[in-house]
Protein backbone atom coordinates (compact mmCIF):
# COMPACT_ATOMS: atom_id res chain seq x y z
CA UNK A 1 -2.05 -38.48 -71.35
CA UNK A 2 -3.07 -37.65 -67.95
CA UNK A 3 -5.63 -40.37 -66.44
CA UNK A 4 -8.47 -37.98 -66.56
CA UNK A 5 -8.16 -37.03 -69.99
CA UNK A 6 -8.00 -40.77 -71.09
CA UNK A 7 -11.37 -41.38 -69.19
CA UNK A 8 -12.46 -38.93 -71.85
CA UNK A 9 -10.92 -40.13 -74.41
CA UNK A 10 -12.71 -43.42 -73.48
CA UNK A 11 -15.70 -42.21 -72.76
CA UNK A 12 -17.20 -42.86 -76.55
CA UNK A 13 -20.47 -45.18 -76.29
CA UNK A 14 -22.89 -46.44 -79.64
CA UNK A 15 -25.01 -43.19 -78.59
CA UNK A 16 -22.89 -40.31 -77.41
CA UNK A 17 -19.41 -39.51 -78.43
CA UNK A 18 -17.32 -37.26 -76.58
CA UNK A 19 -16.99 -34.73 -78.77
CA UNK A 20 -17.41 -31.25 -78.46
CA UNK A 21 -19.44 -28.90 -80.96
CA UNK A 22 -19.83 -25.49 -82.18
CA UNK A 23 -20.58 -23.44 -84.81
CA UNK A 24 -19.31 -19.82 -86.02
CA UNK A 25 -21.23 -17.79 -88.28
CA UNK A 26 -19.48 -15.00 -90.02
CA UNK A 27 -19.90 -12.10 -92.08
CA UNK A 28 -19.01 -11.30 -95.00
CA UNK A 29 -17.79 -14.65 -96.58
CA UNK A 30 -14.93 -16.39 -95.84
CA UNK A 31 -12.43 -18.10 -98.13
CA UNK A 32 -11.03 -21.73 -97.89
CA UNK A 33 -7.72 -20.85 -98.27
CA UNK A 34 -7.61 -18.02 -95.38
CA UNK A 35 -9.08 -20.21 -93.22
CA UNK A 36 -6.61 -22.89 -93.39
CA UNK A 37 -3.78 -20.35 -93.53
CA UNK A 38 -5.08 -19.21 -89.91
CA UNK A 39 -5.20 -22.17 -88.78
CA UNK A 40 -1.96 -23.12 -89.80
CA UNK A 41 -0.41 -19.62 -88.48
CA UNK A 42 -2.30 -20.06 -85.13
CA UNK A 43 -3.90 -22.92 -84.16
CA UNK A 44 -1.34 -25.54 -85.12
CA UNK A 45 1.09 -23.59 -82.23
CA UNK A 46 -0.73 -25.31 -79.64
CA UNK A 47 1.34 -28.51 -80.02
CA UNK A 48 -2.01 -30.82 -79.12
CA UNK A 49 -3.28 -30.14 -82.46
CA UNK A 50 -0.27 -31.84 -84.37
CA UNK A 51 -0.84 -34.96 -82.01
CA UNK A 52 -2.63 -38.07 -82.63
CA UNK A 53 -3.55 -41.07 -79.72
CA UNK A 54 -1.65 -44.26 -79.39
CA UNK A 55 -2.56 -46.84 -76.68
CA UNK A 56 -0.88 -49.41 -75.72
CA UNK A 57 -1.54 -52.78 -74.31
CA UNK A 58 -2.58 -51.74 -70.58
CA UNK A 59 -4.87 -48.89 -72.22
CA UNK A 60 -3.19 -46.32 -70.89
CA UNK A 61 -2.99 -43.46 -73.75
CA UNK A 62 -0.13 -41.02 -75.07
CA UNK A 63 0.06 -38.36 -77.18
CA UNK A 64 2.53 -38.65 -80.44
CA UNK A 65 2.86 -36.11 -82.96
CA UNK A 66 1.56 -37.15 -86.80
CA UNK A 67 4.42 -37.47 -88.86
CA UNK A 68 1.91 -36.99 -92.08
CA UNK A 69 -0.41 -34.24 -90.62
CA UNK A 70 -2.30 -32.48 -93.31
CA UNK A 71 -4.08 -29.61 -93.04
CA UNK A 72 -6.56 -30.21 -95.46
CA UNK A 73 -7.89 -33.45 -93.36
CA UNK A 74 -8.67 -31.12 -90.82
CA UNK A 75 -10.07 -27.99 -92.31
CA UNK A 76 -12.77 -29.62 -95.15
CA UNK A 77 -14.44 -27.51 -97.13
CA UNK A 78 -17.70 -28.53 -97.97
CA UNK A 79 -21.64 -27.15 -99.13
CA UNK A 80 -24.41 -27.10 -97.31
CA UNK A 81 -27.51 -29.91 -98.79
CA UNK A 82 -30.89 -28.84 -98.08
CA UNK A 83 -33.58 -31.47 -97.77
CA UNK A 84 -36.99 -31.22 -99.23
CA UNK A 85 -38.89 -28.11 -97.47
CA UNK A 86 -35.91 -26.78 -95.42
CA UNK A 87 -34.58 -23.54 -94.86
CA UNK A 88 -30.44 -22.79 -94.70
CA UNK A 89 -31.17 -22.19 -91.12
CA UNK A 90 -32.60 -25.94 -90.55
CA UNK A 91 -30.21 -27.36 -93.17
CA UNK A 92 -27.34 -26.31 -90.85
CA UNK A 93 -28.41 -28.00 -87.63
CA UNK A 94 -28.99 -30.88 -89.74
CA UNK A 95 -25.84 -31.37 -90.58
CA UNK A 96 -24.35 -30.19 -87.23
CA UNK A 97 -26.88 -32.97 -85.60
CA UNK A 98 -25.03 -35.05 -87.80
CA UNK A 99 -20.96 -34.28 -87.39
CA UNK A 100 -21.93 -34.91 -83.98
CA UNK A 101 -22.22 -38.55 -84.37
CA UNK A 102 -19.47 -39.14 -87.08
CA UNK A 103 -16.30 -40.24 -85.22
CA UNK A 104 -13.23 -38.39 -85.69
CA UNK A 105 -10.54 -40.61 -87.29
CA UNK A 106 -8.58 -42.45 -84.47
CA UNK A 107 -5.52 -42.00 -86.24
CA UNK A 108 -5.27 -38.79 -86.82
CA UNK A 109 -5.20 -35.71 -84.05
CA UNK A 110 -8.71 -35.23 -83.13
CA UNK A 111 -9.87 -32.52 -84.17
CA UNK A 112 -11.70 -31.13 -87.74
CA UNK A 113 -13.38 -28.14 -89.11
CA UNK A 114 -16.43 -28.00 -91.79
CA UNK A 115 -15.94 -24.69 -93.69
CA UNK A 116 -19.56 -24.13 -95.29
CA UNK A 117 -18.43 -20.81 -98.02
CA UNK A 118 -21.84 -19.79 -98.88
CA UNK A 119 -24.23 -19.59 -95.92
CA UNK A 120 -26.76 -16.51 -94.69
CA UNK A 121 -25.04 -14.01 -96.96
CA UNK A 122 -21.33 -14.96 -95.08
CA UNK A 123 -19.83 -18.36 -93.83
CA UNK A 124 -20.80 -20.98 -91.55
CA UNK A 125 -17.65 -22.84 -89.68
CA UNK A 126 -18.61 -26.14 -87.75
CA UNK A 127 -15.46 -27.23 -85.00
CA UNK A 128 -15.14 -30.30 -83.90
CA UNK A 129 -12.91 -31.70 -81.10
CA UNK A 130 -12.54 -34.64 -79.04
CA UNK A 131 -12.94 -33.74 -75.52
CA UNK A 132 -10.09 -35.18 -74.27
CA UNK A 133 -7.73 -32.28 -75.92
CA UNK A 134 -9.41 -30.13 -73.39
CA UNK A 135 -12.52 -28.89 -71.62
CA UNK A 136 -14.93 -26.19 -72.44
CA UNK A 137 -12.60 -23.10 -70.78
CA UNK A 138 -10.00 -24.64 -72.43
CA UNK A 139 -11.36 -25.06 -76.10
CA UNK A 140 -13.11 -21.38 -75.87
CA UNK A 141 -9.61 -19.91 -74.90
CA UNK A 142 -7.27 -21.73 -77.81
CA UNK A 143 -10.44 -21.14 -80.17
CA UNK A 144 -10.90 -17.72 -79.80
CA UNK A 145 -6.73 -17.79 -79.98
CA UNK A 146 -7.12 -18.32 -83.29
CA UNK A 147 -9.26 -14.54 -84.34
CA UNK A 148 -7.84 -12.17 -85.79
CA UNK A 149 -5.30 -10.14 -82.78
CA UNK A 150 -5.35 -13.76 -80.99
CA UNK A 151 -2.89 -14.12 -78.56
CA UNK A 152 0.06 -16.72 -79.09
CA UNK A 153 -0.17 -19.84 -76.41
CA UNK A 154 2.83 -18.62 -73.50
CA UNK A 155 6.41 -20.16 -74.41
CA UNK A 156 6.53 -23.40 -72.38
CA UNK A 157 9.12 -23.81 -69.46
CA UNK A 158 10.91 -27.44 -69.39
CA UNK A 159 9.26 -29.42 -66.86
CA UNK A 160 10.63 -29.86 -63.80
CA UNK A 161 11.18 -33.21 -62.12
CA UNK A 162 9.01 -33.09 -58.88
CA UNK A 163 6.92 -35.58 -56.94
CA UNK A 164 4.14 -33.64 -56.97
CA UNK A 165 3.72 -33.47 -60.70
CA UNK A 166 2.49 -30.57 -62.55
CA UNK A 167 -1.12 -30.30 -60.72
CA UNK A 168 0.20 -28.81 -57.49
CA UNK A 169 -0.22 -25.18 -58.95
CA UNK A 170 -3.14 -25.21 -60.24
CA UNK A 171 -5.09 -27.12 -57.85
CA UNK A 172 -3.84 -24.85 -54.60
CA UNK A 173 -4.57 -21.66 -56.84
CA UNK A 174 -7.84 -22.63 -58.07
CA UNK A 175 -9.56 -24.83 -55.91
CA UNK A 176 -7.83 -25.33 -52.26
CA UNK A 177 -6.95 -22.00 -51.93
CA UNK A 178 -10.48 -20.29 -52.53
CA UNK A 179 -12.19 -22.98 -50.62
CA UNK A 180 -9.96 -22.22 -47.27
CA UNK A 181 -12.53 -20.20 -45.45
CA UNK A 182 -14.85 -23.40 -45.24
CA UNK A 183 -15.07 -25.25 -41.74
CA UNK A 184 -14.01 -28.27 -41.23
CA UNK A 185 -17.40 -29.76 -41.33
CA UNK A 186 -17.83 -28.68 -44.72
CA UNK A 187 -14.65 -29.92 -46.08
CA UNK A 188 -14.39 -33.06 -44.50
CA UNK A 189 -11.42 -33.98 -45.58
CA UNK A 190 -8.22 -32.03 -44.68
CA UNK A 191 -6.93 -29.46 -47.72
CA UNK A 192 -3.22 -31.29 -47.22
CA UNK A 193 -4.65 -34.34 -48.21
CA UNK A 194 -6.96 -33.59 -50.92
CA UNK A 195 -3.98 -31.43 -52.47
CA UNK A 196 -1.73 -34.66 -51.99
CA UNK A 197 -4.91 -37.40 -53.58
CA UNK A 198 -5.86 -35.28 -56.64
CA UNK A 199 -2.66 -34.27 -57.31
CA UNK A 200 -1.73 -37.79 -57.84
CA UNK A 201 -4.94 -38.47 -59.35
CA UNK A 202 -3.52 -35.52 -62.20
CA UNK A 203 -0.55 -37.17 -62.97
CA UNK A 204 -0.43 -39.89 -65.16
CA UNK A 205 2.92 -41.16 -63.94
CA UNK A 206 2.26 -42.07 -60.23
CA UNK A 207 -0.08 -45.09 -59.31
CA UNK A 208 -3.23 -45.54 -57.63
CA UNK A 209 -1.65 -46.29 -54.46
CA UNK A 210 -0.03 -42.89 -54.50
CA UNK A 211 -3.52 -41.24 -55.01
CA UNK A 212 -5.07 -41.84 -51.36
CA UNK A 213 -3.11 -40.75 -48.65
CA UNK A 214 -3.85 -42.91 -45.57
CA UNK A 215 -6.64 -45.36 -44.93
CA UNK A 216 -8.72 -42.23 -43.47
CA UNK A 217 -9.00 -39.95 -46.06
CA UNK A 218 -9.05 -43.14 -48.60
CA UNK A 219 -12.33 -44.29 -46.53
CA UNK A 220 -13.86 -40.45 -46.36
CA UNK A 221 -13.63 -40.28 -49.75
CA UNK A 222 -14.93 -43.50 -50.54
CA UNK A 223 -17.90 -42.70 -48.64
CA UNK A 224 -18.39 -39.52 -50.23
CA UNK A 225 -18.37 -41.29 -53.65
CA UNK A 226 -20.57 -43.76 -52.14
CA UNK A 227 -23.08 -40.97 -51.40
CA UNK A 228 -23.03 -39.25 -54.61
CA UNK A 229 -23.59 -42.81 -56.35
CA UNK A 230 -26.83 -43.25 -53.78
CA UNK A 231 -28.83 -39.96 -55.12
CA UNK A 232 -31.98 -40.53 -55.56
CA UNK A 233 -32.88 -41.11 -59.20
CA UNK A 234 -34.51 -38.41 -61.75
CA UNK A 235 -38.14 -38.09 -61.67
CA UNK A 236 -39.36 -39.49 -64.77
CA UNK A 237 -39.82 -37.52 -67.85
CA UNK A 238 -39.95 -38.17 -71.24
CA UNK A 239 -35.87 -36.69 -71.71
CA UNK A 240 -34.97 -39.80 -69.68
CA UNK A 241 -34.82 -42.81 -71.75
CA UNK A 242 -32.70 -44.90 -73.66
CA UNK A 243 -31.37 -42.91 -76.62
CA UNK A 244 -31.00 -44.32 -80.27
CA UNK A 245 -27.79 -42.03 -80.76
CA UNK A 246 -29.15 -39.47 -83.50
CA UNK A 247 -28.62 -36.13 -82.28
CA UNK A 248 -30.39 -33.13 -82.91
CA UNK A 249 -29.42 -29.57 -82.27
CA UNK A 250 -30.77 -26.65 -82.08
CA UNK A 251 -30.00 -22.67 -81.16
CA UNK A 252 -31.97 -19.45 -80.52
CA UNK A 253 -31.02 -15.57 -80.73
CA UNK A 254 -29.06 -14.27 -78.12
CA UNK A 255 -30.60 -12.60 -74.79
CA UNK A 256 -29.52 -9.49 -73.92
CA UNK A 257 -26.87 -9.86 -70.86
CA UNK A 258 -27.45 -6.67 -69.26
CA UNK A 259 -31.19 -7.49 -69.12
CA UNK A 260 -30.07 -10.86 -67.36
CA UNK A 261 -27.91 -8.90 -65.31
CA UNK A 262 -30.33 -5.83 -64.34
CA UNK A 263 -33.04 -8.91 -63.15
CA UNK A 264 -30.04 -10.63 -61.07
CA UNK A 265 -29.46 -7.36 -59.43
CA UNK A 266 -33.29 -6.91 -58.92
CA UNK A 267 -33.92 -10.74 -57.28
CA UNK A 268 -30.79 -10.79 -55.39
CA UNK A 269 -29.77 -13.63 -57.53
CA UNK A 270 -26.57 -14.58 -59.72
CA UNK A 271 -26.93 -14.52 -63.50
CA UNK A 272 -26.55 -17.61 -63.38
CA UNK A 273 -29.61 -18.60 -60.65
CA UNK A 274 -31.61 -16.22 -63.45
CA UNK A 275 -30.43 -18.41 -66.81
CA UNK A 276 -31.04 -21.52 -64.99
CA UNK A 277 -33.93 -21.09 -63.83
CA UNK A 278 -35.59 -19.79 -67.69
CA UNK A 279 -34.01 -23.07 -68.22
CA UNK A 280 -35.62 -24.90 -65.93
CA UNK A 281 -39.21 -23.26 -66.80
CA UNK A 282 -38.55 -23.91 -71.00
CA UNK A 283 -38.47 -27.52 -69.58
CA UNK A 284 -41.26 -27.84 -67.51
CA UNK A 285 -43.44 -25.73 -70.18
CA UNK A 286 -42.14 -28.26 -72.87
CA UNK A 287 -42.76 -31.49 -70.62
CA UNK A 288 -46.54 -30.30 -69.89
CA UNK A 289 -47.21 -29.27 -73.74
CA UNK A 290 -46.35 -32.92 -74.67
CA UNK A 291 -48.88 -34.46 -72.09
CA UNK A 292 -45.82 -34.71 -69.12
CA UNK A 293 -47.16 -32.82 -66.22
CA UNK A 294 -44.36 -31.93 -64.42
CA UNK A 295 -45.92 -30.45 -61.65
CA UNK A 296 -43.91 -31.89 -58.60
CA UNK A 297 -41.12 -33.03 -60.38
CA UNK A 298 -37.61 -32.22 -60.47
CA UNK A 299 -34.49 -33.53 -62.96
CA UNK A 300 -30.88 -33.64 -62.17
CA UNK A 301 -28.10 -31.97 -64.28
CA UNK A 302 -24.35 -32.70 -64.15
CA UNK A 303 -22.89 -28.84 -64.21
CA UNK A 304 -19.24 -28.66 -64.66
CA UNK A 305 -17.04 -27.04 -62.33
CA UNK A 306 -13.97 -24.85 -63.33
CA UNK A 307 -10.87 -26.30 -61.72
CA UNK A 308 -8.14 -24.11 -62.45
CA UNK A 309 -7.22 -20.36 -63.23
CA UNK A 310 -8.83 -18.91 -66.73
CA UNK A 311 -5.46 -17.66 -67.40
CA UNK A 312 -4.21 -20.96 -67.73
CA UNK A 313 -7.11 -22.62 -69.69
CA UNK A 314 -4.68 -22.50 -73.02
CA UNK A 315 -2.88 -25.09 -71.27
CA UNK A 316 -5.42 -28.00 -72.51
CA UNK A 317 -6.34 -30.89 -70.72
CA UNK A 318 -9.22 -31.45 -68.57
CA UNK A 319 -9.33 -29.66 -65.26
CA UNK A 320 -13.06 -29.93 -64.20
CA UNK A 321 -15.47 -31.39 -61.67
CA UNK A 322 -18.83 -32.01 -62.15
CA UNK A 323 -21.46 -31.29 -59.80
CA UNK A 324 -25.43 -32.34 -59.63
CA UNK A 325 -27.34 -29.47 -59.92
CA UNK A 326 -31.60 -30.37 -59.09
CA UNK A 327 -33.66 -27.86 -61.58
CA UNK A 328 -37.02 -27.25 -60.74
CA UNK A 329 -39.23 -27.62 -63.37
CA UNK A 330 -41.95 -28.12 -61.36
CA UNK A 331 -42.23 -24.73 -60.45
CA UNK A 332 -44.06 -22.52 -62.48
CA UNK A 333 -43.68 -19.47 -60.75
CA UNK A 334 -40.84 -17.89 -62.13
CA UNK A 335 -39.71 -15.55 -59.62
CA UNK A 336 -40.05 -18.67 -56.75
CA UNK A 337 -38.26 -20.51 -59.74
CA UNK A 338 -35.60 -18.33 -59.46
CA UNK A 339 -34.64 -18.57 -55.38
CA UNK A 340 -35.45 -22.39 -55.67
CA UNK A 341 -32.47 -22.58 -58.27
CA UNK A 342 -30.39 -19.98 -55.99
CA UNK A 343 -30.88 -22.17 -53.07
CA UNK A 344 -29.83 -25.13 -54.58
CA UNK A 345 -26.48 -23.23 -56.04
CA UNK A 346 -25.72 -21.84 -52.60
CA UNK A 347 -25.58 -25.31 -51.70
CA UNK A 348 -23.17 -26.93 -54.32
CA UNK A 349 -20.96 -23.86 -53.63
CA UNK A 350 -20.02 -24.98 -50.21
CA UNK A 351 -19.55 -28.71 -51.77
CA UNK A 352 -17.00 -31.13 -52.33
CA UNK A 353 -18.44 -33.00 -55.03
CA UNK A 354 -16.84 -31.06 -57.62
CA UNK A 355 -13.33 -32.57 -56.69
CA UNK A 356 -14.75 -35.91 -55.91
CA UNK A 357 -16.16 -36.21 -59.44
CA UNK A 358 -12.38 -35.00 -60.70
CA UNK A 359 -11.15 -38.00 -58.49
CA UNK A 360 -13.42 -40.36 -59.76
CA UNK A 361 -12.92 -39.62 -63.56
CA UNK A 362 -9.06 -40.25 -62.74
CA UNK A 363 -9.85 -43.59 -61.39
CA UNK A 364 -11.81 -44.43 -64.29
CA UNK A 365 -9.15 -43.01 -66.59
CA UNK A 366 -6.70 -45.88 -64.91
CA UNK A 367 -9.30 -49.12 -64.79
CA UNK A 368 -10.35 -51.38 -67.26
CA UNK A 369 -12.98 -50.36 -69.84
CA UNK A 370 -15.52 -52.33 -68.06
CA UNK A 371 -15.01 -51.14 -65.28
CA UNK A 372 -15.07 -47.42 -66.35
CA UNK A 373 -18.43 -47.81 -68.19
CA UNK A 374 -20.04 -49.24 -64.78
CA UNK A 375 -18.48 -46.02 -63.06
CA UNK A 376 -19.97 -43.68 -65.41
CA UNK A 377 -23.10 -45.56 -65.90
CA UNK A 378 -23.65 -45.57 -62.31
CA UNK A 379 -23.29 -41.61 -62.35
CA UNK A 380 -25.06 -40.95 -65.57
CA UNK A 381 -28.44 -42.93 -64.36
CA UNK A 382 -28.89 -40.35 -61.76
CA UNK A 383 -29.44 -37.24 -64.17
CA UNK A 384 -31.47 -36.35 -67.16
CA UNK A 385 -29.07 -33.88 -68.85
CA UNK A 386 -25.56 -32.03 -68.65
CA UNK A 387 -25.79 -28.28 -68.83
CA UNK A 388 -22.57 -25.92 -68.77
CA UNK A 389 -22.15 -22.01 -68.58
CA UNK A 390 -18.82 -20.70 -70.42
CA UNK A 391 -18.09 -17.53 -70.54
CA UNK A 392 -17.00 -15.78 -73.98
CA UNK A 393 -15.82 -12.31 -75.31
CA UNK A 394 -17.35 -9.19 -74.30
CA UNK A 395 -17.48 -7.80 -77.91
CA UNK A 396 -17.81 -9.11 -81.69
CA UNK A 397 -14.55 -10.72 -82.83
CA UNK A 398 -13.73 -11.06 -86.01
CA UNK A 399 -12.00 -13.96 -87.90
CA UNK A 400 -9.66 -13.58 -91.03
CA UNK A 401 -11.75 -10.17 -91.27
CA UNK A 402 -14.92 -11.74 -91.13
CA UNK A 403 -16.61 -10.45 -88.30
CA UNK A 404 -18.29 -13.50 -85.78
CA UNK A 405 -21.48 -12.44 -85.78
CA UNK A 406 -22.83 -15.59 -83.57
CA UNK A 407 -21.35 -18.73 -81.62
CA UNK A 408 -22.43 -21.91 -80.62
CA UNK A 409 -21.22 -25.16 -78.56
CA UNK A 410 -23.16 -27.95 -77.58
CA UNK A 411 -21.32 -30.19 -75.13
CA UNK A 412 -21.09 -34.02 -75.40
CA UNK A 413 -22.93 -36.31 -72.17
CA UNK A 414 -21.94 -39.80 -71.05
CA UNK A 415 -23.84 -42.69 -71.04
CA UNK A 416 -27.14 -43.03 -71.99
CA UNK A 417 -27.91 -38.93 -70.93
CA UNK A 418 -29.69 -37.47 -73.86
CA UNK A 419 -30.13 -34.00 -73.12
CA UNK A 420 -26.94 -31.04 -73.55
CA UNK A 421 -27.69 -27.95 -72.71
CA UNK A 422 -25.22 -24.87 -73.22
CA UNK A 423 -25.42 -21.40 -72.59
CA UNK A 424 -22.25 -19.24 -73.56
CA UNK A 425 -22.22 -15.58 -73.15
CA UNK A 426 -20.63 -13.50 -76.43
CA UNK A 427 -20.73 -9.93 -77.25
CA UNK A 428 -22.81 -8.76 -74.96
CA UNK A 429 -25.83 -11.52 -75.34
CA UNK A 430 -26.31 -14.57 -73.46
CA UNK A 431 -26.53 -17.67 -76.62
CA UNK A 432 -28.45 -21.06 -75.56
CA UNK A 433 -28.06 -24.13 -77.24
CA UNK A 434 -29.53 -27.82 -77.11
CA UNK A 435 -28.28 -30.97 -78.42
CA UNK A 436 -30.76 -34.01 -77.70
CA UNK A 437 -31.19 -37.32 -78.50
CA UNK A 438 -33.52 -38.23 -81.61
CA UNK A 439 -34.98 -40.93 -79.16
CA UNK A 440 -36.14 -38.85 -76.00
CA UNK A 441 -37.16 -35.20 -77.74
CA UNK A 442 -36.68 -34.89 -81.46
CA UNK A 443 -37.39 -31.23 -82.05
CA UNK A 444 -35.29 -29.25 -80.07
CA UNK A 445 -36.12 -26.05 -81.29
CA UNK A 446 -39.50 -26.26 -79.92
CA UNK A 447 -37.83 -26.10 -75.69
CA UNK A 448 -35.09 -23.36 -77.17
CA UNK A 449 -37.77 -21.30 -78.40
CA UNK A 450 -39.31 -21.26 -74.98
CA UNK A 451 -36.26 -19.64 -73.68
CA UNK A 452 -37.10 -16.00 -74.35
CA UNK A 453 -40.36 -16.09 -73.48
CA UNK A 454 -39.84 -17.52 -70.25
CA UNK A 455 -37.47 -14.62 -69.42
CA UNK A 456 -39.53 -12.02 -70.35
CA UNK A 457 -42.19 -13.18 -68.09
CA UNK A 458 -39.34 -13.15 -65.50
CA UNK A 459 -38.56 -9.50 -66.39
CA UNK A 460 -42.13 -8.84 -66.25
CA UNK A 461 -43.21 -10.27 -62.64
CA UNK A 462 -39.80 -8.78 -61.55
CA UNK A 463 -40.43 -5.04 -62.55
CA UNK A 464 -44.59 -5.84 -61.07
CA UNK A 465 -43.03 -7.10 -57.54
CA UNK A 466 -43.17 -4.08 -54.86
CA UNK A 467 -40.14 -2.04 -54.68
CA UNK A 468 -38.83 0.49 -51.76
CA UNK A 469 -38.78 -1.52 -48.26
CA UNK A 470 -37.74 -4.56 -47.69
């Protein structure tokens, strides 16, 4: 297991557990035995999902295939138990809220689905798996492997014997490549030798001595760690705390993506700049109904940051950065909302931080425990939530001939963050979802149902702005 994935692997705390989590909902009803037939036919080709963990002594981690998988430990059928006054709707994030703190078994590979038969006139599906199998690209792409016409993973080519390892490719596609046209200023550190350190930080077979090349770059980067380990902290709010480790979820109807797009195109902004900041605003409307004015305040999110070619994502692992992105929900004016949040992307675009946060989960992946947890406490005191933005089909799927009406994930956080936010983009709508800690907000729902609203009064100052010179 490569060092990075075994800082996720070992990333598990008493309150947050690395595991990621989404729901399918499907229509018309689905039966138990097609479902584990497709997962037998397609999943179980991606060798990962045969494989369970085995440390050893120095903690270092490797993956071994189970010589008594079962299928039927890892596709459960079960029905859904409503509590006193609630709805099927409420009774599912429940139990998603749940699965989400229920460890997978360590002995087994880690991964399960819940198959709920009988739920909203079709079937609800709950997945679970451990984030060290993969990332969110790379969970998305072997999931929606798995629908009906889903592709086969590519035939894998022996591995050949270099001293590079097998991150050279990717990481001179995805990352060096693109980021060639920066000056040197911005990048700091020569491509060469960033190629040459995170390459080595990828592969679990070369030591740490390998992974810095020359007491330069091994004192540039350093200092750039030091400096992302010296941001200022959070302003306080009542979503930074110390959570209790009961999780509840929460999800909203889809927002039509043309309408996100169409207000992008009007602002001059990304979609992204326009979801963010809607975020931002169901916040900071939030915060102030529950007596926490944020008026002046901002709050830090850890945003991943694809590392690799999409058309390699069904080649698992982890192949991300993370970078802190400052929301402002302070503002109040949306449209100012809006270029505050596109300012603050521009910036991380023309960052290194992304790889430096790669470099320093590979480090962890390699130290003690103790030392890990310090790492990654250090980095988790200096933001409120983690937020991601995966991108999904363009139209409906359908699984075993059930058509997937809706999707959700909600993504796991490290230390003592309470707050996931996740926005995935399916069939032509943009989905949100929440995940929060009981401790710091227990009702969800009530900041995901402040979504739409807050982009319709977007749309509406947007089409009210003047329009014909600039």
């Amino acid at each position: 297991m490569s060092r990075v994935d075994t800082a996720w692997l070992r990333m598990d705390n008493d309150v947050n557990l690395m595991m990621i989590v989404g729901v399918w909902l499907l229509q018309p009803r689905l039966s138990y035995q097609a479902v584990c037939r497709r997962i037998e036919d397609k999943l179980l080709k991606y060798e990962r999902f045969r494989q369970a963990v085995v440390r050893d002594a120095t903690g270092a981690a490797s993956w071994v295939t189970d010589d008594s998988f079962d299928i039927h430990r890892h596709v459960v059928r079960e029905k859904l138990v409503r509590g006193k006054g609630q709805g099927e709707r409420e009774a599912l994030q429940a139990r998603v809220g749940a699965l989400a703190t229920t460890p997978l078994d360590p002995a087994r590979p880690l991964w399960q689905f819940h198959l709920i038969e009988d739920y909203d006139g079709g079937s609800a599906m709950i997945a679970r798996l451990h984030h060290c199998i993969g990332d969110g690209i790379a969970l998305i792409s072997v999931t929606m492997s798995i629908t009906d016409g889903g592709s086969d993973p590519p035939a894998r080519r022996p591995r050949e014997a270099s001293a590079d390892g097998d991150g050279a490719d990717w990481l001179s596609d995805a990352v060096l490549k693109p980021l060639g046209g920066l000056s040197a200023k911005a990048a700091g550190i020569a491509e060469a030798s960033i190629a040459r350190a995170l390459d080595a930080f990828a592969d679990p077979q070369r030591g740490l001595a390998d992974s810095i090349d020359g007491a330069r770059t091994a004192g540039k980067v350093l200092s750039d760690i030091a400096a992302m380990a010296m941001m200022a902290d959070d302003s306080p709010t009542l979503l930074k705390g110390k959570p209790n480790g009961t999780k509840r979820v929460a999800w909203g109807e889809p927002i039509a993506l043309d309408q996100v797009k169409s207000i992008g195109k009007a602002l001059g902004c990304s979609i992204n700049d326009v979801l963010l900041a809607c975020v931002s605003g169901a916040i900071g409307d939030w915060l102030r109904e529950q007596g926490d004015d944020p008026a002046g305040k901002e709050i830090r999110a850890m945003v991943p940051v694809n590392l690799r070619p999409l058309e390699e994502a069904w080649k698992l692992g982890n192949r991300f950065g993370l970078a802190p992105l400052v929301l402002p929900i302070g503002i109040a004016n949306p449209v100012e909302r809006v270029y505050a949040v596109r300012a603050r992307m521009n910036a991380l675009k023309s960052s290194y931080q992304p790889l430096l946060a790669f470099a320093v989960l590979a480090v962890a992946g390699q130290s003690p425990k103790p030392v890990q947890d310090m790492i990654l406490g250090l980095f988790a005191k200096k933001a409120t939530a983690v937020m991601t933005n995966v991108p999904g089909p363009a139209v409906p799927l359908k699984f075993c001939g059930s058509t997937l009406r809706q999707t959700m994930f909600w993504v796991p956080a490290s230390g003592d963050i309470g707050v996931g936010v996740s926005i995935l983009s399916y069939g032509g709508g943009v989905q949100f979802s929440l995940i929060t800690d009981d401790a710091l907000c227990p009702h969800p729902q009530a900041i995901i149902d402040r979504f739409e609203p807050e982009f319709k009064q977007l749309s509406l100052l947007t089409m009210m702005l003047p329009w014909g010179e600039e």
